[in-house]
Protein backbone atom coordinates (compact mmCIF):
# COMPACT_ATOMS: atom_id res chain seq x y z
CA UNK A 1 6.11 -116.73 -57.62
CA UNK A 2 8.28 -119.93 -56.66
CA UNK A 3 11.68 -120.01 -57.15
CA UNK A 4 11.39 -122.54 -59.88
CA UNK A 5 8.31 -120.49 -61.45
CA UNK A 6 10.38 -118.46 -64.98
CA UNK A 7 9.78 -114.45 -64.90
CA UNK A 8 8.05 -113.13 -67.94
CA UNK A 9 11.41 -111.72 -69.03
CA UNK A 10 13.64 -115.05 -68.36
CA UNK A 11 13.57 -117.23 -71.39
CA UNK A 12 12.74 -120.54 -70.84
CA UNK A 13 15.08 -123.59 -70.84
CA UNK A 14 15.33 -124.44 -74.63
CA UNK A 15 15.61 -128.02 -73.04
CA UNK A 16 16.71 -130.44 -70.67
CA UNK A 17 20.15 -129.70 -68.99
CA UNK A 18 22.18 -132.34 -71.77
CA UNK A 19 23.89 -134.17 -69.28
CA UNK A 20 20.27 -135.59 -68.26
CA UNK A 21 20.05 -136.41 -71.99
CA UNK A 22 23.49 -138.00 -72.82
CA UNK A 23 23.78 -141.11 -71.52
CA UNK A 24 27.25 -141.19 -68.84
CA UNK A 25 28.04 -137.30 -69.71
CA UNK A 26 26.62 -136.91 -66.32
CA UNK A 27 28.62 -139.52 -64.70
CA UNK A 28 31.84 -138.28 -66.82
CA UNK A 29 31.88 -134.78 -65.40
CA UNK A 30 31.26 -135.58 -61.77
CA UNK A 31 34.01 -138.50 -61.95
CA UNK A 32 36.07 -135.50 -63.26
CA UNK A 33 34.97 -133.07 -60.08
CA UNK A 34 35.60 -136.08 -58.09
CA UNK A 35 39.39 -136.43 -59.31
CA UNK A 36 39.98 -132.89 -58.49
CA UNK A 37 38.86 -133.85 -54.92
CA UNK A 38 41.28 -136.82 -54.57
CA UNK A 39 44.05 -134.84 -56.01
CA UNK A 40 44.00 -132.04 -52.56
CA UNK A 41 41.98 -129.46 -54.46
CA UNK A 42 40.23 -128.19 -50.91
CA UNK A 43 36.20 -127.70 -51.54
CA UNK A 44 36.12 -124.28 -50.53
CA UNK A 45 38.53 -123.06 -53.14
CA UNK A 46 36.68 -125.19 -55.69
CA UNK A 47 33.53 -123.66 -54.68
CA UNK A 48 35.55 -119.99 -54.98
CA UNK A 49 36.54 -120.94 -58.46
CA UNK A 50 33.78 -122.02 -59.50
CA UNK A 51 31.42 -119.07 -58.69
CA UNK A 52 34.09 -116.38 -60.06
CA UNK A 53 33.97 -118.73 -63.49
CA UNK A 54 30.08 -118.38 -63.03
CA UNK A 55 29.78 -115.04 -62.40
CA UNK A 56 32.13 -114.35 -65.92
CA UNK A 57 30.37 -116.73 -67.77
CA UNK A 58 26.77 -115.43 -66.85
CA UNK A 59 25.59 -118.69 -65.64
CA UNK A 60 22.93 -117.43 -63.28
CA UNK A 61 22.35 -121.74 -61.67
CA UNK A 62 25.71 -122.09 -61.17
CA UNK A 63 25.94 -118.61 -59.68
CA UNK A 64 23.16 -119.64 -56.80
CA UNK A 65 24.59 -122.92 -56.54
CA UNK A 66 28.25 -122.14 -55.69
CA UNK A 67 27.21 -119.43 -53.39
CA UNK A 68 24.71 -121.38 -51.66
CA UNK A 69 27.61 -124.09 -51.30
CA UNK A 70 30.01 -121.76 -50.08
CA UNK A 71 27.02 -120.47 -47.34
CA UNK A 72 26.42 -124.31 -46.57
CA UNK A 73 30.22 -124.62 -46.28
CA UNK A 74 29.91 -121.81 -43.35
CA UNK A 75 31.88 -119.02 -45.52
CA UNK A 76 30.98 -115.88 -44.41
CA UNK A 77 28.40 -113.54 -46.78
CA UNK A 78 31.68 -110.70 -47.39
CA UNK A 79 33.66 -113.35 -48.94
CA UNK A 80 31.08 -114.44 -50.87
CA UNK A 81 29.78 -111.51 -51.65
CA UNK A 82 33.35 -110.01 -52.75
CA UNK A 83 34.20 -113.23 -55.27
CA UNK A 84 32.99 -110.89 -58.04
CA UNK A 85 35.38 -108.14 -57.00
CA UNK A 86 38.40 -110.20 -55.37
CA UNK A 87 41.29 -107.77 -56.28
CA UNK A 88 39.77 -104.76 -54.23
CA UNK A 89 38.34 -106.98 -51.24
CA UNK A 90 40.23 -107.73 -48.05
CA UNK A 91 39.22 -111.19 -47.62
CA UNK A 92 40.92 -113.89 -49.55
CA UNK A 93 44.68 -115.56 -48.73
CA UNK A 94 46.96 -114.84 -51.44
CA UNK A 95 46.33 -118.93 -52.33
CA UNK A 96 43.03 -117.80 -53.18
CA UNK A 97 44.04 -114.89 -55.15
CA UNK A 98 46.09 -116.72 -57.26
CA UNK A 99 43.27 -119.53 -58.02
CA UNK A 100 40.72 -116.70 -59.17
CA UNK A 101 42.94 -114.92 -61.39
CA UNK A 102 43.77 -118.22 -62.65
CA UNK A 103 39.69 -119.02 -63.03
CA UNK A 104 39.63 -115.49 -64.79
CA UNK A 105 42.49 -116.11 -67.41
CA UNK A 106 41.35 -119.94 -68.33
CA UNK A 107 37.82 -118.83 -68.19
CA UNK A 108 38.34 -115.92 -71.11
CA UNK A 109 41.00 -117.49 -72.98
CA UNK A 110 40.16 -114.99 -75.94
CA UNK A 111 40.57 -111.92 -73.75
CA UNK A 112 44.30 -111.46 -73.86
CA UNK A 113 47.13 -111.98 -76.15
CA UNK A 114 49.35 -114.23 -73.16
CA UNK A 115 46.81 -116.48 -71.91
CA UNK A 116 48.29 -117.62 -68.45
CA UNK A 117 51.47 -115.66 -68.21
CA UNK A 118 54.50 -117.75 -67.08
CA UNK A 119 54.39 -115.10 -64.53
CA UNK A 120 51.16 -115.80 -63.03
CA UNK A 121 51.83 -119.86 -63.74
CA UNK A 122 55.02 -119.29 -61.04
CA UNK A 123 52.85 -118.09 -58.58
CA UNK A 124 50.52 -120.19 -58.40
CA UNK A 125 53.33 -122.75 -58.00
CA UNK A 126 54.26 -120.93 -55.13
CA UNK A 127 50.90 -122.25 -53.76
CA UNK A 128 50.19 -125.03 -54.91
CA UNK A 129 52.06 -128.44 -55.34
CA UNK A 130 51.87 -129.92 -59.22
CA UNK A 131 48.79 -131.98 -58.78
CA UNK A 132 47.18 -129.90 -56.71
CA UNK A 133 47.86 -126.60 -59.35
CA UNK A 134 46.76 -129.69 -62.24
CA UNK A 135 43.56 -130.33 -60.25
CA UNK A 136 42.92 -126.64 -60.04
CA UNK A 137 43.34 -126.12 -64.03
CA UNK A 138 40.79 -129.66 -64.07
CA UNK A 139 38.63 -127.77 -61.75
CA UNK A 140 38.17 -124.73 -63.82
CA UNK A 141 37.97 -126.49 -66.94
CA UNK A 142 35.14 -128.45 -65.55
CA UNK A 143 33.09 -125.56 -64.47
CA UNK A 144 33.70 -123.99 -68.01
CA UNK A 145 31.62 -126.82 -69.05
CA UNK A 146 28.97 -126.99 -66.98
CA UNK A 147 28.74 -123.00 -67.35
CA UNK A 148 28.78 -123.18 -71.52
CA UNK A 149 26.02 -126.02 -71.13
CA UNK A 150 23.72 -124.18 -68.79
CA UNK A 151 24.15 -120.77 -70.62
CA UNK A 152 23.49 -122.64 -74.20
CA UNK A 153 20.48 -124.58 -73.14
CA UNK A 154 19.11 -121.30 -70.89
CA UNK A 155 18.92 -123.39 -67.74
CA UNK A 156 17.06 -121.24 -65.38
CA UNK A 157 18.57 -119.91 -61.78
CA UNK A 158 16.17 -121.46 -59.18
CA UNK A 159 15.51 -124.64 -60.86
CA UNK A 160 19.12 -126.33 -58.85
CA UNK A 161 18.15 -127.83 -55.72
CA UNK A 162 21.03 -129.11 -53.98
C-alpha cells in the first residue's frame, strides 16, 4: 500500500481540499502564515503550534506535515514526539510552554469557562513582544482553519507532499 493509497477503514476525502476550489482562499491563508513570519514568529515554534493544534483537532495531514517539518527543520524525534504531552516532557523552553498552552486554550475555546486567562495572557507577555504574541494568536488561528477544513472535507494523512 502507498502512502497516498486510503485503508479500507479511512473514509475517503468527501472532496477536494476547498482552498483548491475557492478561488484566492489559498492565496489568503498563506499571505496570512506569511504575516506571522514577518512579524518574528520563529518557524520552529510555528511548526510546535501548529502540530499541538493538530494533534487536538484530529487532523491526521496536518499532524504528518508539521512533524515532518519540524524533522526537516533538524528538531530532534523527543521533542517531537513529546508535543502531544508537553507539560510532563523535559524538552521545551518555558517560551515554548507558554505558546502550546496558548495553542491548547484558542484551539478549544468551548472547553473552559475563562478562555485565555489574563493569567496565562501575562505570561506569555513575558515572552513575547506585542506583535510577536499577535502573530502567535494569527498563527494559531490559522492552523484552526486549515485543521477544521481538512477534518470537514476528510482529507487523508499521506496525501501532503511537501
Amino acid at each position: 500500500m502507498t502512502a497516498t493509497t486510503t485503508a479500507p477503514h479511512v473514509p475517503a476525502p468527501r472532496m477536494a481540499q476547498p482552498v483548491m476550489l475557492v478561488p484566492g482562499a489559498m492565496e489568503a491563508l498563506q499571505a496570512l502564515h506569511a504575516a506571522t513570519a514577518k512579524a518574528g514568529l520563529r518557524a520552529r515554534l510555528s511548526e510546535l503550534v501548529n502540530l499541538r493544534a493538530s494533534q487536538l483537532n484530529g487532523c491526521g495531514v496536518c499532524v504528518e506535515m508539521h512533524a515532518a517539518a519540524l524533522k526537516g527543520m533538524g528538531e530532534r524525534d523527543e521533542r517531537i514526539w513529546a508535543v502531544a504531552a508537553w507539560r510532563e516532557a523535559p524538552y521545551f523552553t518555558d517560551a515554548e510552554r507558554v505558546a502550546l498552552e496558548l495553542t491548547e486554550e484558542l484551539t478549544r475555546l468551548a472547553d473552559r469557562p475563562a478562555v485565555v486567562s489574563d493569567e496565562l495572557w501575562e505570561r506569555a507577555a513575558q515572552h513575547y513582544d506585542e506583535t510577536q504574541l499577535a502573530a502567535l494568536t494569527i498563527a494559531i488561528a490559522g492552523i484552526n482553519v486549515w485543521n477544521r477544513l481538512n477534518v470537514a472535507t476528510r482529507q487523508v494523512s499521506g496525501s501532503y507532499k511537501g
